[in-house]
Protein backbone atom coordinates (compact mmCIF):
# COMPACT_ATOMS: atom_id res chain seq x y z
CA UNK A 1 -2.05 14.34 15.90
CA UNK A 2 -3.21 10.92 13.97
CA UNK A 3 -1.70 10.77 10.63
CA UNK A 4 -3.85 9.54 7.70
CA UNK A 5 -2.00 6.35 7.61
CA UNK A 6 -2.94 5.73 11.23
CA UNK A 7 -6.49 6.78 10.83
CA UNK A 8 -7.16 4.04 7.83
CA UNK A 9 -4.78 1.32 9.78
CA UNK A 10 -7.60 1.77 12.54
CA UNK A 11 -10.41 1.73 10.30
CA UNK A 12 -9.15 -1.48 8.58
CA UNK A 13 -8.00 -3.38 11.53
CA UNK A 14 -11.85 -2.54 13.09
CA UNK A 15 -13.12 -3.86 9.78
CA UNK A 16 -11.26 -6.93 10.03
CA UNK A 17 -11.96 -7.28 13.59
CA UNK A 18 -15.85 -6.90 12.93
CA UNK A 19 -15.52 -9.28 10.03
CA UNK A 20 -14.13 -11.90 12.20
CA UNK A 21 -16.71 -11.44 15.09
CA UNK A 22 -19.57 -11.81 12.73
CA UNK A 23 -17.79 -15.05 10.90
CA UNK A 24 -17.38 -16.59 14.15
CA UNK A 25 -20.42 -15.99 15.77
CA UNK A 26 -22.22 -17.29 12.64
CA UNK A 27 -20.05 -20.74 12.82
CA UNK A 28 -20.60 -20.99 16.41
CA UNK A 29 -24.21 -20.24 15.80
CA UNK A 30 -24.52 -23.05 12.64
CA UNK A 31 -22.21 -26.07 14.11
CA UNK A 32 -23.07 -26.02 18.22
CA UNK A 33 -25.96 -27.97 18.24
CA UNK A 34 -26.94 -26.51 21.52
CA UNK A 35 -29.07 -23.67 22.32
CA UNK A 36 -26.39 -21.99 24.75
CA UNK A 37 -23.28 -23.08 23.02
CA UNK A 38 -23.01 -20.87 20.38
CA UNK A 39 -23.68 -17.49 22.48
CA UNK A 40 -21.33 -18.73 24.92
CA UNK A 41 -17.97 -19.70 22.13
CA UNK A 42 -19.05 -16.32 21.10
CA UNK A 43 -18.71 -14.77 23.93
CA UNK A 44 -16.02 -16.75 24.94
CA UNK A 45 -13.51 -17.19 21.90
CA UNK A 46 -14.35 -14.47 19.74
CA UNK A 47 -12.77 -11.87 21.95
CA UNK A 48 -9.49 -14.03 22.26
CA UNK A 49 -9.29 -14.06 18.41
CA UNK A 50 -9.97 -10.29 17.91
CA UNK A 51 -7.70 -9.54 20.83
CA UNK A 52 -5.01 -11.61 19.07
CA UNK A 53 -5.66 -10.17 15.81
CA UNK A 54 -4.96 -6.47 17.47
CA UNK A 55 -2.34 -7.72 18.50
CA UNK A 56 -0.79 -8.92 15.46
CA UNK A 57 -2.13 -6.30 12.96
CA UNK A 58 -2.14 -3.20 15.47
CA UNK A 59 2.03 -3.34 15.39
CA UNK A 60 1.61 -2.19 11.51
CA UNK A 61 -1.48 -0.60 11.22
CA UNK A 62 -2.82 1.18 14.31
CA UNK A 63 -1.92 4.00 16.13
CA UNK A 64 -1.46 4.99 19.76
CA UNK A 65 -4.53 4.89 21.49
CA UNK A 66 -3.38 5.32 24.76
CA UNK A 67 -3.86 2.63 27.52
CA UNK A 68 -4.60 -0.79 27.07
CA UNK A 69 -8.75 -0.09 28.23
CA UNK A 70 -9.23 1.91 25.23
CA UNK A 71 -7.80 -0.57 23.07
CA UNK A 72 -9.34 -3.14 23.89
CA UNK A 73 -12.95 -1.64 23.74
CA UNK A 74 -12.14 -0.38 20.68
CA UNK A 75 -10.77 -2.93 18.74
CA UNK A 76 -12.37 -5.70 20.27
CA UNK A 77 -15.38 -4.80 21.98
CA UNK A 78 -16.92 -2.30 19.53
CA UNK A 79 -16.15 -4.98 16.51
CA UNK A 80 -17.40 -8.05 19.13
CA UNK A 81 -21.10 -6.19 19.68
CA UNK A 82 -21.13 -4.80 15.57
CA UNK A 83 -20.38 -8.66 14.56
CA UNK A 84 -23.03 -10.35 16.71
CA UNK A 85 -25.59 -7.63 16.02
CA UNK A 86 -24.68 -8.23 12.33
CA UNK A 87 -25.19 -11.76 12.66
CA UNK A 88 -28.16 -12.04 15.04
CA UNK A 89 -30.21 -9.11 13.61
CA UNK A 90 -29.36 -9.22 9.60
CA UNK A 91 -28.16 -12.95 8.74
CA UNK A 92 -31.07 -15.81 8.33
CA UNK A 93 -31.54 -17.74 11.28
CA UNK A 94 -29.50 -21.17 11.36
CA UNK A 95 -32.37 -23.17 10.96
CA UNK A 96 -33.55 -21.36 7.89
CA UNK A 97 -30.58 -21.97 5.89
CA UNK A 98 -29.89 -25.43 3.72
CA UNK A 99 -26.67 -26.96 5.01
CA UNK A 100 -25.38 -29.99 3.02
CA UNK A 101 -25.22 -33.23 4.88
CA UNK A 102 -21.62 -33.89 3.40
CA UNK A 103 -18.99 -32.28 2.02
């Protein structure tokens, strides 16, 4: 039985986790000049971070989920796909968005 505690130390840590993925992919997405490069970081980077995060944050706040497949699709997968849908499908396109030239 999941305690309450457990079941909002999940939610949280997927919040974060889906945060990060859709902060990330929009950085990779606005600095890589290449058409490629930012789906690639994305897919390539993003998962290291959230797996890391999990990690870190999953000693306090998450609960048993079992084995190490269903942790990792759901607290890294599930937030990776949420992020870049968030980014790609609700967030401006880079190109429509002023960036300054300089800090």
């Amino acid at each position: 039985m999941v305690s309450v505690f457990e079941a909002v130390g999940l939610l949280v840590l997927l919040g974060i986790n889906t945060t990060l993925a859709a902060v990330l992919t929009r950085v990779f997405r606005t600095r890589l000049d290449t058409r490629w490069g930012g789906a690639l970081y994305t897919l390539l980077l993003t998962p290291v971070v959230l797996l890391i995060v999990t990690l870190f944050l999953g000693q306090v706040l998450g609960p048993n989920l079992g084995d190490a497949a269903t942790v990792f699709g759901l607290t890294v997968l599930v937030p990776l796909t949420v992020g870049i849908a968030f980014d790609y499908f609700w967030m401006p396109a880079p190109e429509d968005v002023e960036v300054p030239d300089t800090l």
